[in-house]
Protein backbone atom coordinates (compact mmCIF):
# COMPACT_ATOMS: atom_id res chain seq x y z
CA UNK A 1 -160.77 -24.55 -1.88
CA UNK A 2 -157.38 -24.70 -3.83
CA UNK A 3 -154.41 -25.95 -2.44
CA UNK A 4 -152.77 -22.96 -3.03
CA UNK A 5 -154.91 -20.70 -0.92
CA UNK A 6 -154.68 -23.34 2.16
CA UNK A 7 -151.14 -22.35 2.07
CA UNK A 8 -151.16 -19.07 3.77
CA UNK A 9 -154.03 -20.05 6.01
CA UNK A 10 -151.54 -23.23 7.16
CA UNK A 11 -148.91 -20.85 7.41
CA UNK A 12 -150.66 -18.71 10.33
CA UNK A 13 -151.83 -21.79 12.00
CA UNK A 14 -147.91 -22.39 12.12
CA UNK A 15 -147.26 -18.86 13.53
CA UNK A 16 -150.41 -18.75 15.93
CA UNK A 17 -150.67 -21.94 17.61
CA UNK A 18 -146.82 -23.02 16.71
CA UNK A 19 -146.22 -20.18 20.18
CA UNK A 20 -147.80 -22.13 22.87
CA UNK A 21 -146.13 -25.43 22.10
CA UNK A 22 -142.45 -22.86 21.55
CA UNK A 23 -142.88 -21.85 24.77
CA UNK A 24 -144.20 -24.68 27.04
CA UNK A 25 -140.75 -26.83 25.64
CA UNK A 26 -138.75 -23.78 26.74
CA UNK A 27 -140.56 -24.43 30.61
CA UNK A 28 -139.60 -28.03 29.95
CA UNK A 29 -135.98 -27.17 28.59
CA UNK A 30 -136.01 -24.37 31.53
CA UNK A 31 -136.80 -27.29 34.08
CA UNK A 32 -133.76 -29.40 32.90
CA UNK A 33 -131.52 -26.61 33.20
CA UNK A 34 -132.50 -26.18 36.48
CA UNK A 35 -132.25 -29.73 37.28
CA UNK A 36 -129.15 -30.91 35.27
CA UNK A 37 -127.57 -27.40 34.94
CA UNK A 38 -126.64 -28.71 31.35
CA UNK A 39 -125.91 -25.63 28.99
CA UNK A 40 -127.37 -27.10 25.68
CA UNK A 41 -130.99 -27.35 27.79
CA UNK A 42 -130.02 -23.81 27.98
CA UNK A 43 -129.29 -22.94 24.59
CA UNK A 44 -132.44 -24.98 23.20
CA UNK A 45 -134.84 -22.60 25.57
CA UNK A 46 -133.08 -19.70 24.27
CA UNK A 47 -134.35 -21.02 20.80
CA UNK A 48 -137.83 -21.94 21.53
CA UNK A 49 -138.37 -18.66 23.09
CA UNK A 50 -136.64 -16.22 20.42
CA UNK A 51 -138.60 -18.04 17.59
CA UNK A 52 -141.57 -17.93 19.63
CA UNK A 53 -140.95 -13.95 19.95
CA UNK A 54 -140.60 -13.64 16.24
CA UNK A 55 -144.01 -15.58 15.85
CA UNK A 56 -145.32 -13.37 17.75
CA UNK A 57 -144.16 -9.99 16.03
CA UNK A 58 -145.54 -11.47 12.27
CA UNK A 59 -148.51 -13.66 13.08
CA UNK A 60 -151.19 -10.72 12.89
CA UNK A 61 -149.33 -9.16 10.55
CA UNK A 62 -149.33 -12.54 7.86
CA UNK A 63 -152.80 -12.58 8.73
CA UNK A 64 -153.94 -9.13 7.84
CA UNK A 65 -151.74 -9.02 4.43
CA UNK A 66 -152.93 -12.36 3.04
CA UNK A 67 -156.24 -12.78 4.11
CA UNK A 68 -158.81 -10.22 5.90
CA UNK A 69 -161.06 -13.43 7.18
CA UNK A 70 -158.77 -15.54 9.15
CA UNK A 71 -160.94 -15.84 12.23
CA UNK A 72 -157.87 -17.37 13.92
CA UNK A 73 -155.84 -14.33 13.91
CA UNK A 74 -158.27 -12.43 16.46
CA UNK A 75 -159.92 -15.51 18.26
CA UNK A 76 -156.54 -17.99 19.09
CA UNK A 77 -154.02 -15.01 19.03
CA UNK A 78 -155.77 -14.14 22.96
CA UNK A 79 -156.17 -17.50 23.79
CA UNK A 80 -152.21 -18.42 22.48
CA UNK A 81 -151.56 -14.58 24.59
CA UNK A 82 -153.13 -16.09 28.19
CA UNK A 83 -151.34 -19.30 27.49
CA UNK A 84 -148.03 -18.37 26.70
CA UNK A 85 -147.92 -15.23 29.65
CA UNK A 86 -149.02 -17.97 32.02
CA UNK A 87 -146.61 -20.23 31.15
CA UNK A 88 -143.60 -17.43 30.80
CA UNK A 89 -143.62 -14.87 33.52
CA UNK A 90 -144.65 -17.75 36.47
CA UNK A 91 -141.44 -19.93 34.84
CA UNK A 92 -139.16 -16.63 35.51
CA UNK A 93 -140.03 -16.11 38.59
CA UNK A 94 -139.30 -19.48 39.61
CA UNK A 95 -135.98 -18.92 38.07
CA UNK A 96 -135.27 -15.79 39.84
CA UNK A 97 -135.45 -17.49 43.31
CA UNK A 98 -133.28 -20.84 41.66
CA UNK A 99 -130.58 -18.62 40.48
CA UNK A 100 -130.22 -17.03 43.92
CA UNK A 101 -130.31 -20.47 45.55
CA UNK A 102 -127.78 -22.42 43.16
CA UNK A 103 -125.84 -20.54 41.00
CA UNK A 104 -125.13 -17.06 43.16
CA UNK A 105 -125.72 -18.77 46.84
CA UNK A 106 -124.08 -15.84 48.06
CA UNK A 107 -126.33 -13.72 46.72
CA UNK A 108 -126.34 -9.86 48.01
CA UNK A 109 -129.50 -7.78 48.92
CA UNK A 110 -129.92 -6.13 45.52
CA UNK A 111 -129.91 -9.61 43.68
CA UNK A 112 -132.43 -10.82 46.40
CA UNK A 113 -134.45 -7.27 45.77
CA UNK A 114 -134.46 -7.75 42.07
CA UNK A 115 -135.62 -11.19 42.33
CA UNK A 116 -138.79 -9.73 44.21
CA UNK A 117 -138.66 -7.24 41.63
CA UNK A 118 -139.71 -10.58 38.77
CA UNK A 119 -142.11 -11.67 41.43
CA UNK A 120 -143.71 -8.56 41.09
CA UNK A 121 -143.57 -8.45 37.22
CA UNK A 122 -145.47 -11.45 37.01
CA UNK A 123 -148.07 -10.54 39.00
CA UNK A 124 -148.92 -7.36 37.45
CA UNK A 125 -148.18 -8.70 34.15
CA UNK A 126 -151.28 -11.33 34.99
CA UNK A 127 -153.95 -9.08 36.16
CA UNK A 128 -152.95 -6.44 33.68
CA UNK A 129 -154.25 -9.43 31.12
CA UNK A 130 -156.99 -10.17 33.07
CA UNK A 131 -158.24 -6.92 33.95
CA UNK A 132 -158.23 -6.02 30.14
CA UNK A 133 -159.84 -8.83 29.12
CA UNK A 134 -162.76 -8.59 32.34
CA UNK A 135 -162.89 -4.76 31.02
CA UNK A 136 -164.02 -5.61 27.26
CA UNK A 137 -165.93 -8.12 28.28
CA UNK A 138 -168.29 -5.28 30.27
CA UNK A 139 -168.31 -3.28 27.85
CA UNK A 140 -168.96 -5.69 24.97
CA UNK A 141 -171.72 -4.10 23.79
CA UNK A 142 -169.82 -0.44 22.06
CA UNK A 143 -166.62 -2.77 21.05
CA UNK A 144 -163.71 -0.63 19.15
CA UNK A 145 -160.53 -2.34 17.71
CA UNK A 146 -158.23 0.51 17.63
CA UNK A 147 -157.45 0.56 21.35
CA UNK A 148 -156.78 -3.58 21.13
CA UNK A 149 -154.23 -3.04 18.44
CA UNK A 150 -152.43 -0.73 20.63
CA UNK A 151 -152.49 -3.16 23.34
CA UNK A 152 -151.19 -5.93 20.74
CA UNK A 153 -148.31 -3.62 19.97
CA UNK A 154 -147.47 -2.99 23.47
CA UNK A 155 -147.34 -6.48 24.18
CA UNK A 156 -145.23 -7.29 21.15
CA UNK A 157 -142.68 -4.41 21.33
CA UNK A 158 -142.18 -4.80 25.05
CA UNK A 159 -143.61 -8.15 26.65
CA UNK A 160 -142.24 -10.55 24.47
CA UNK A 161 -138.88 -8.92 24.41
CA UNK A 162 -138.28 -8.59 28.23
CA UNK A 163 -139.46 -11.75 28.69
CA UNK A 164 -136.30 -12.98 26.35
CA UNK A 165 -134.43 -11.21 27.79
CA UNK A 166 -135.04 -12.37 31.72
CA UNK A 167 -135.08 -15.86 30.47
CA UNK A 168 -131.51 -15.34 28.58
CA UNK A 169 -130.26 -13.84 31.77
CA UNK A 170 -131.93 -16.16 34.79
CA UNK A 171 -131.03 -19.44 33.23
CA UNK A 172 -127.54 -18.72 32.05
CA UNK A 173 -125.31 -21.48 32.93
CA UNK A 174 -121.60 -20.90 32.56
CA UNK A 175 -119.65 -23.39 30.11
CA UNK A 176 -115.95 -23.96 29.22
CA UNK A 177 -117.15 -24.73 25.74
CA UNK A 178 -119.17 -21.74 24.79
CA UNK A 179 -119.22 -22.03 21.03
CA UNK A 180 -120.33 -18.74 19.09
CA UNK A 181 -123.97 -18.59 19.93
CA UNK A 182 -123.46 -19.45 23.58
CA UNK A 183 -120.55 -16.26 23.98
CA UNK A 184 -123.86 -14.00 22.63
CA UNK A 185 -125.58 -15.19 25.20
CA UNK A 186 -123.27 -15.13 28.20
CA UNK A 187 -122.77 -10.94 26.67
CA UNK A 188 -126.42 -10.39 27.55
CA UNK A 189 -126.28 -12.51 30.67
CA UNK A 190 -123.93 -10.21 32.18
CA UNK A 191 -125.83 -7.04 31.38
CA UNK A 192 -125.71 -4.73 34.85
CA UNK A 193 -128.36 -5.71 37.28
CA UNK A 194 -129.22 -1.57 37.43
CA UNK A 195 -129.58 -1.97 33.73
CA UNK A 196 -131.60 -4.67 33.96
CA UNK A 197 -133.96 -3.17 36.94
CA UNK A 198 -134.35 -0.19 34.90
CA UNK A 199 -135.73 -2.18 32.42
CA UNK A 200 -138.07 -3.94 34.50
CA UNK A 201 -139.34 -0.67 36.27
CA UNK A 202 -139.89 0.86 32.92
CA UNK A 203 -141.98 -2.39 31.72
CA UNK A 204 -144.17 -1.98 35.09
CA UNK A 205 -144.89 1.55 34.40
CA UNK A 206 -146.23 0.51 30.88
CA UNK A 207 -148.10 -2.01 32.41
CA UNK A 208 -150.01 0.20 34.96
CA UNK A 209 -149.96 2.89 31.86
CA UNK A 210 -152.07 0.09 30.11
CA UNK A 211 -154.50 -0.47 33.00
CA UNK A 212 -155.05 3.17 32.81
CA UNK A 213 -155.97 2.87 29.19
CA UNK A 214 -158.27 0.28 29.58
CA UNK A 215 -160.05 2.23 32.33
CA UNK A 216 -160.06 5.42 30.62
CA UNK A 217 -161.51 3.60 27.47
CA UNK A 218 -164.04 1.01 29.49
CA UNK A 219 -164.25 2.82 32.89
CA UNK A 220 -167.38 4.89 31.48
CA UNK A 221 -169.61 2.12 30.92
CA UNK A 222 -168.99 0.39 34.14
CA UNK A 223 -169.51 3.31 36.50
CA UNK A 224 -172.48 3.77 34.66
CA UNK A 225 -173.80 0.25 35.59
CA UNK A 226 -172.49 0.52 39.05
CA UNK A 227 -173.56 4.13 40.29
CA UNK A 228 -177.01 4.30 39.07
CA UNK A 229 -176.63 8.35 38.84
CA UNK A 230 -174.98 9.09 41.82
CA UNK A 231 -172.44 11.73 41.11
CA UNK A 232 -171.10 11.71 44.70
CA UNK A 233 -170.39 7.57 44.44
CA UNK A 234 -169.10 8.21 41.00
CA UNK A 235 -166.19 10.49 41.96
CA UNK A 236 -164.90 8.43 44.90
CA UNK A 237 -164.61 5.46 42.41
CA UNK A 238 -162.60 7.92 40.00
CA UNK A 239 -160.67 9.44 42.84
CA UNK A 240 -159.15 5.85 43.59
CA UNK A 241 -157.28 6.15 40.28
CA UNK A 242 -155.48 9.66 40.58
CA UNK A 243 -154.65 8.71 44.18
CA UNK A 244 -153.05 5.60 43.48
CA UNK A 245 -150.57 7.43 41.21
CA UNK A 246 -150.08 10.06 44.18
CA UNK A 247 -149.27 6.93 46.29
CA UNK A 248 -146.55 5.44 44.06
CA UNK A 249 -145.36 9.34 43.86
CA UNK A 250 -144.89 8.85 47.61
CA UNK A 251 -143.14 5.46 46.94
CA UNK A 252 -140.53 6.46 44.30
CA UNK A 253 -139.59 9.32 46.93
CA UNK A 254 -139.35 6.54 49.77
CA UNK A 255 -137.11 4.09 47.14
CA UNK A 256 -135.15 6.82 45.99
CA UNK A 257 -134.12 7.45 49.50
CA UNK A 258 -133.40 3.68 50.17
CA UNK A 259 -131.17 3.32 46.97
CA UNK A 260 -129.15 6.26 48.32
CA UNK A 261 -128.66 4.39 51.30
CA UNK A 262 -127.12 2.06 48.87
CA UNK A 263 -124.59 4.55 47.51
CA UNK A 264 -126.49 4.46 44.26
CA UNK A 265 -127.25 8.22 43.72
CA UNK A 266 -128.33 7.45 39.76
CA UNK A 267 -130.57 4.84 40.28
CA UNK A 268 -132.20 7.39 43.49
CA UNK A 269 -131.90 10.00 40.93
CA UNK A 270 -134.27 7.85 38.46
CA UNK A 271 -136.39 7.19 41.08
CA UNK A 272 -137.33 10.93 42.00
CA UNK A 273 -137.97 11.34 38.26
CA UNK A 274 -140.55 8.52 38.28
CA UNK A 275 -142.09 10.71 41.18
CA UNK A 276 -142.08 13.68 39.11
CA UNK A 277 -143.92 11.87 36.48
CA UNK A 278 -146.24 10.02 38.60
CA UNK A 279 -146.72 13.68 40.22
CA UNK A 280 -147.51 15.16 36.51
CA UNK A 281 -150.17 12.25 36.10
CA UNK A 282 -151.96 12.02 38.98
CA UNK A 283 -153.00 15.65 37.94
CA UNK A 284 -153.49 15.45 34.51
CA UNK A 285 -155.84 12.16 35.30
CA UNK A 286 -157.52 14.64 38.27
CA UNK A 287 -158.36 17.11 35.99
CA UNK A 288 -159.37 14.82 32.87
CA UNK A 289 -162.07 12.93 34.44
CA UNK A 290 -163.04 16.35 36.81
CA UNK A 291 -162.01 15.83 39.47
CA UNK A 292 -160.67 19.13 40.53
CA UNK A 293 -164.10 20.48 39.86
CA UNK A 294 -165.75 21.66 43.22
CA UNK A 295 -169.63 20.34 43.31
CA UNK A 296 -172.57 22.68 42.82
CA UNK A 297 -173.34 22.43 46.68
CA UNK A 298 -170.00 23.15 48.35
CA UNK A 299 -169.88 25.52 50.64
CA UNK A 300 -165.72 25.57 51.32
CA UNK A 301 -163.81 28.52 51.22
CA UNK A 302 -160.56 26.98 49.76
CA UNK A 303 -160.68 24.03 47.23
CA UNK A 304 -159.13 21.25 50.11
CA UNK A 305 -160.11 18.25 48.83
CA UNK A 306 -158.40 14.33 50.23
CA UNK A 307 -156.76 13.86 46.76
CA UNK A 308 -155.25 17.31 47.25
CA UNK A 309 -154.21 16.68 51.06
CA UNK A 310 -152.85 13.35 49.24
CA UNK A 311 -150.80 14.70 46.72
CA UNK A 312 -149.24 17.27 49.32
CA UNK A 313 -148.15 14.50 51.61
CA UNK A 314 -146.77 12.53 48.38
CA UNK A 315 -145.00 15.40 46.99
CA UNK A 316 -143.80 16.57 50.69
CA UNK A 317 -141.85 13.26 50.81
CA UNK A 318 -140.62 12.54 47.42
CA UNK A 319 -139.63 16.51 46.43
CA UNK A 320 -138.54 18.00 50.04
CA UNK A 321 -137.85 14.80 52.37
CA UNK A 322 -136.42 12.64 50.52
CA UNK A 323 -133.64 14.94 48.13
CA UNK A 324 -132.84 16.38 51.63
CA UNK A 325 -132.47 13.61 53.42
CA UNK A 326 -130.33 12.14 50.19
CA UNK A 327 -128.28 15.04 50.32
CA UNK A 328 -127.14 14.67 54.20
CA UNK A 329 -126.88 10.60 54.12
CA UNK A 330 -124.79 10.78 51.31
CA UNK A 331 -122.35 13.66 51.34
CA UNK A 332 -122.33 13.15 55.55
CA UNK A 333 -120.64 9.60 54.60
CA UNK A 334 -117.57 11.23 51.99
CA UNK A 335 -114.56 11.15 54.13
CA UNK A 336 -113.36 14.34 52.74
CA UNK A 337 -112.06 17.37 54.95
CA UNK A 338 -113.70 20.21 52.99
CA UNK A 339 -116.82 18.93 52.67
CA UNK A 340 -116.99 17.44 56.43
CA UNK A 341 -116.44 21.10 57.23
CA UNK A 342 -119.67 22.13 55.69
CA UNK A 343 -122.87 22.24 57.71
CA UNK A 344 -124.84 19.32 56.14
CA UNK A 345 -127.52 18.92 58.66
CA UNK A 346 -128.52 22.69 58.17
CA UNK A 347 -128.72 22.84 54.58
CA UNK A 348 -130.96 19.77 54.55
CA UNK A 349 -133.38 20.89 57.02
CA UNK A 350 -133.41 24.65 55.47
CA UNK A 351 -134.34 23.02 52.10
CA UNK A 352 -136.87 20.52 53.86
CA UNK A 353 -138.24 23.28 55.69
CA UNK A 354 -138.78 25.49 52.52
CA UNK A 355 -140.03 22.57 50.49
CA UNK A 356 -143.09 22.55 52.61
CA UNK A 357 -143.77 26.19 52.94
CA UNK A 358 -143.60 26.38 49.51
CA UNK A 359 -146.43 23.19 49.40
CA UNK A 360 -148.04 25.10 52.25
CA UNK A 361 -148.22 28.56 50.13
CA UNK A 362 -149.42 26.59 47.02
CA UNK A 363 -152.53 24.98 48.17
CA UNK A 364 -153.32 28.10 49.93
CA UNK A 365 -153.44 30.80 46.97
CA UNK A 366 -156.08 31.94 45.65
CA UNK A 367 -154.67 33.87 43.03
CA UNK A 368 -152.69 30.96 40.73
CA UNK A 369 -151.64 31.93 37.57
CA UNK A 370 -152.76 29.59 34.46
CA UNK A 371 -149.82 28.11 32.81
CA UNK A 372 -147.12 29.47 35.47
CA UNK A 373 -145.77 28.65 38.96
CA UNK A 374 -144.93 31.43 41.78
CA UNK A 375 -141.46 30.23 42.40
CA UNK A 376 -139.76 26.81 41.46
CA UNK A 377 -141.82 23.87 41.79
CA UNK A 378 -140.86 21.57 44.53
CA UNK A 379 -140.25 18.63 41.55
CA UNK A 380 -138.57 20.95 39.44
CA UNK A 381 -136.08 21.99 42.98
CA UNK A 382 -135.60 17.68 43.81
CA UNK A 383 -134.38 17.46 40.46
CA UNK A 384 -132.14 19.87 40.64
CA UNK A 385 -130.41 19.17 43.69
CA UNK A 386 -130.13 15.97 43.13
CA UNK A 387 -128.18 16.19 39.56
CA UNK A 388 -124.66 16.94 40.63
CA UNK A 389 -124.89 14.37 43.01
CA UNK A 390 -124.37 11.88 40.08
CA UNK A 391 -121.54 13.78 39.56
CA UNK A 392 -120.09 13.44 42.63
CA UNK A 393 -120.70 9.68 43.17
CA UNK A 394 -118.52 9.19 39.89
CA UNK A 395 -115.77 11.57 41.58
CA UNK A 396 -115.93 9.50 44.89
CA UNK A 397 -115.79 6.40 42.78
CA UNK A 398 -112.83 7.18 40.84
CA UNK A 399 -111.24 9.11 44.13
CA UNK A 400 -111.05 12.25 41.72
CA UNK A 401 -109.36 15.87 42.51
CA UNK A 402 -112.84 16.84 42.01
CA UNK A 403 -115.15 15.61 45.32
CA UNK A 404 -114.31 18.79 47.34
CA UNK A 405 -115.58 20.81 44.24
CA UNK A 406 -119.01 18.75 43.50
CA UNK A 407 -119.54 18.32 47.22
CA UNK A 408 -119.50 22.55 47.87
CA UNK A 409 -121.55 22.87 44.54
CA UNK A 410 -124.26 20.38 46.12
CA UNK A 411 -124.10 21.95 49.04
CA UNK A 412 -124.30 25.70 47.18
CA UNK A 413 -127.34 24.66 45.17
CA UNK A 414 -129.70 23.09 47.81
CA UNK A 415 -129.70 26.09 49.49
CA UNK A 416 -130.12 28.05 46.00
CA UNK A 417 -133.13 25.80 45.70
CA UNK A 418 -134.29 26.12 48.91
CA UNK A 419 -134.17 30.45 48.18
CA UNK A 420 -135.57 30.32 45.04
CA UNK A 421 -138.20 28.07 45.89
CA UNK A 422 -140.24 30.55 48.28
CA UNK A 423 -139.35 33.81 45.56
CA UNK A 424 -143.40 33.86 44.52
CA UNK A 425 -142.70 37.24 42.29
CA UNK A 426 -140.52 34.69 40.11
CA UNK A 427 -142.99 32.84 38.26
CA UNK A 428 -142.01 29.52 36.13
CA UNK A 429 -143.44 27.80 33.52
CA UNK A 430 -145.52 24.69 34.01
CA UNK A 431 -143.43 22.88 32.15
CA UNK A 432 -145.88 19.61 32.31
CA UNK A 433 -148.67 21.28 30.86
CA UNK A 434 -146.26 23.19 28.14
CA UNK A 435 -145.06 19.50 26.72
CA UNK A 436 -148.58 18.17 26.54
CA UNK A 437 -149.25 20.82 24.21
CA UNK A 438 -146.22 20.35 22.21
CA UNK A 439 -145.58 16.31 21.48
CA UNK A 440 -142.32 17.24 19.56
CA UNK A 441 -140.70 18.44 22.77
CA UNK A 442 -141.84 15.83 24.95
CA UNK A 443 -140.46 13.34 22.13
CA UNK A 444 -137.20 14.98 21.80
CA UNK A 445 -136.32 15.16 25.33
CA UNK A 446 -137.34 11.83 25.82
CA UNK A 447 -135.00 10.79 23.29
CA UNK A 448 -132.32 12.69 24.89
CA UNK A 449 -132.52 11.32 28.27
CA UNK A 450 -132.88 8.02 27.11
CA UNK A 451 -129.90 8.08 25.44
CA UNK A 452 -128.19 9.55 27.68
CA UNK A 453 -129.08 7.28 30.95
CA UNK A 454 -126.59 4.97 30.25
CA UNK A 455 -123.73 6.82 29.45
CA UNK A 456 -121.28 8.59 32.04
CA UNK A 457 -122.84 12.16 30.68
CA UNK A 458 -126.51 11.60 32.41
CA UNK A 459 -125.18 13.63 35.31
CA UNK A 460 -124.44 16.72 33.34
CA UNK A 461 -127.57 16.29 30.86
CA UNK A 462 -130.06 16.45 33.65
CA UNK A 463 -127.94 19.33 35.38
CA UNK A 464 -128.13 21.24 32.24
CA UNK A 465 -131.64 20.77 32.37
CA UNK A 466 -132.09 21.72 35.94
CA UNK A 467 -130.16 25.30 35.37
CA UNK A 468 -131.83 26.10 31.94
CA UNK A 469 -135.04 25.71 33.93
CA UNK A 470 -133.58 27.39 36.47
CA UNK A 471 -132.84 30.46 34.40
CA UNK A 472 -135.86 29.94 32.87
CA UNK A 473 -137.96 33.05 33.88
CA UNK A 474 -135.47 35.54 32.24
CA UNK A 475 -137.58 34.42 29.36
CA UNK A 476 -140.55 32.78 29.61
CA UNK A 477 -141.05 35.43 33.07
CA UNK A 478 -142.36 37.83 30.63
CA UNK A 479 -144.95 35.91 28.70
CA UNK A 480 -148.17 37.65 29.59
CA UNK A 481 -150.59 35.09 31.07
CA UNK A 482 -153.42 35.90 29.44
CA UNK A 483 -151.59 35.14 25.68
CA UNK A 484 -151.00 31.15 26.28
CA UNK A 485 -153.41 30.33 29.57
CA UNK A 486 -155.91 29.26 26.59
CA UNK A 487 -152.63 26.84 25.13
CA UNK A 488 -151.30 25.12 27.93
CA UNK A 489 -154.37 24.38 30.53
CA UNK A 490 -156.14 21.75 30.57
């Protein structure tokens, strides 16, 4: 072989292997920073991990555009993948706990919560690898690349990044001689811990959205080898997976409730959207591996299934309990005269109350209409109420002219919600099922509220949203059924 086609071949060597070494001297340099506290340990981790990163981003990449049999570019980048996450997310979780221990000692609760919050990372970070890897391995025999590119892209456009980014931020030690490249990194050291944790929680939800993808791509095969035929067996294995999303459903309701307890209304507000999504899943997953389905040899009058009962217990708490019980914890604790005057407790347990007859009439009709809800849904209502909140936090923060007004418009609209709720004539589009038939809007919106989280506006943008939905049936009300049930169900 020429010498000059060993170059590029020598070249991704460098860029595949040249990672593991990157990152285990970034543990070592980690170590001594922990140990000596000595900022240029710092600033040579930061190095070995960034480049590290970037190897990571072009080392497929080199290999696919100068050479189509590099065998090292698909057998060492997995092995260089299990080496480096093993070394990386274990290291930062380490240095979650030694930050709170020596340089915040007087850490408060959310520091001590988000340094669970790592722990957690790194675990699911670990099985999510192994699990994919166990998963291919079963089904070996039907392999397709396209699904392990996506994973590759997942991993390089959001693993690789975060885990920068946590390492920039744990090990930071403060200098009086900062120099230029050490003031970039003390800017992303002090990023907002909420910032921060809503990066994290959005990295776990790709991670579980990954597991999912392996199962839905894998899970076949297996329950084929496992079930031997029985259909029965087969859908209690599948119901774990729609249930589990109805759990954490449940959870974000629970957590939303606790941050209010903190006085952090956006953050709760975040959470109940995570609920809704979970809540828009869970279904969607139901219904895509038929689950919904009632066997040939039932014999029940109404469709009441445990994943049902499941799903009404999740969305009682997250969509009724917990924007209620938001709703009286926080505006109950504003030391304002006008809004003390307003009966807090009632509202909250007329809107509670509603929440689950609404739940109550849903499971129990037997006359659903495809594509449209018989009064606001219950995720749709949470939402709503919980909007100006946001608003009102702000106006508490800044002791504004305007916490009387926000406080009577919360109060106002939880008991509009509550009303229109239970109006069954009104009927609503599913708004879930409308945006997985159109990808544009889902993308757009997504873009929107993105954008718009971290900016003093999120209040009003989700607001907005909550009234134009709101409104909503003065247009899409009269859309005849029968003209888009065949666009928008499943």
């Amino acid at each position: 072989m020429k010498e000059e086609s060993k170059v590029p071949q020598r070249i991704a060597a460098v860029l595949v292997y040249g990672r593991a070494p990157l990152v285990f001297a970034g543990m070592v340099f980690a170590v001594g920073v922990m140990w000596t506290h000595n900022p240029r340990l710092y600033i040579a981790g930061v190095i070995c991990f960034l480049v590290s990163m970037c190897f990571d981003l072009v080392d497929r990449w080199f290999a696919t555009r100068f050479g189509q049999n590099f065998k090292l570019a698909d057998l060492a980048d997995r092995l260089m993948d299990k080496l480096v996450y093993s070394i990386i997310f274990p290291l930062l979780t380490a240095g979650a706990m030694w930050r709170l221990l020596e340089v915040s000692p007087e850490y408060t609760r959310v520091e001590l919560h988000h340094a669970i919050l790592v722990l957690l990372l790194c675990i699911a970070v670990l099985i999510r690898d192994n699990f994919a890897h166990f998963m291919r391995k079963f089904s070996s025999k039907s392999p397709d690349k396209s699904e392990e590119i996506q994973y590759t892209r997942l991993r390089q456009i959001v693993a690789a990044p975060v885990g920068a980014l946590l390492y920039i931020y744990i090990f930071y030690i403060p200098t009086t001689d900062p120099g230029f490249f050490y003031s970039g990194m003390s800017s992303i050291s002090r990023i907002p811990l909420r910032n921060l944790v809503f990066i994290e929680i959005f990295f776990l939800i790709m991670i579980f959205g990954s597991i999912a993808m392996n199962c839905r791509k894998y899970g076949s095969v297996c329950l084929d080898e496992i079930c031997l035929g029985d259909v029965t067996l087969r859908r209690r294995i599948l119901a774990v997976f729609p249930n589990a999303l109805t759990t954490m459903n449940a959870l974000m309701g629970l957590l939303a409730v606790f941050f209010a307890y903190q006085g952090k209304i956006r953050e709760a507000y975040l959470l109940l959207m995570g609920g809704a999504v979970f809540d828009k899943v869970d279904g969607a997953l139901a219904r895509k591996l038929g689950l919904t389905t009632i066997l040939g040899n039932s014999t029940k009058k109404f469709n009441i299934t445990f994943g049902g009962v499941m799903d009404d217990i999740a969305d009682a708490v997250s969509f009724c309990i917990a924007p209620g019980w938001i709703f009286y914890i926080f505006l109950s604790e504003i030391q304002n005269p006008v809004i003390q005057a307003l009966p807090l407790k009632f509202a909250a347990i007329v809107y509670v109350l509603s929440g689950f007859i609404r739940l109550t009439y849903f499971t129990l009709d037997n006359n659903p209409i495809p594509g449209f809800f018989k009064g606001m849904p219950t995720p749709a209502a949470a939402l709503l109420v919980a909007a100006p909140m946001i608003m009102l936090e702000t106006a508490v923060e800044q002791q504004s002219a305007m916490i009387a007004f926000w406080g009577v418009f919360c109060f106002c609209l939880i008991l509009l919600a509550a009303a229109v709720m239970n109006i069954y004539p009104v009927h609503y589009l599913h708004i879930g099922r409308f945006m997985d038939r159109r990808p544009w809007f889902t993308r757009i919106n997504l873009v929107i509220l993105l954008c718009s989280v971290f900016t003093p506006f999120f209040g009003y943008v989700v607001l907005c949203y909550g009234i134009l939905y709101l409104v909503s049936p003065k247009v899409t009300g009269k859309i005849d059924p029968e003209d888009i049930s065949g666009k928008i169900t499943s």
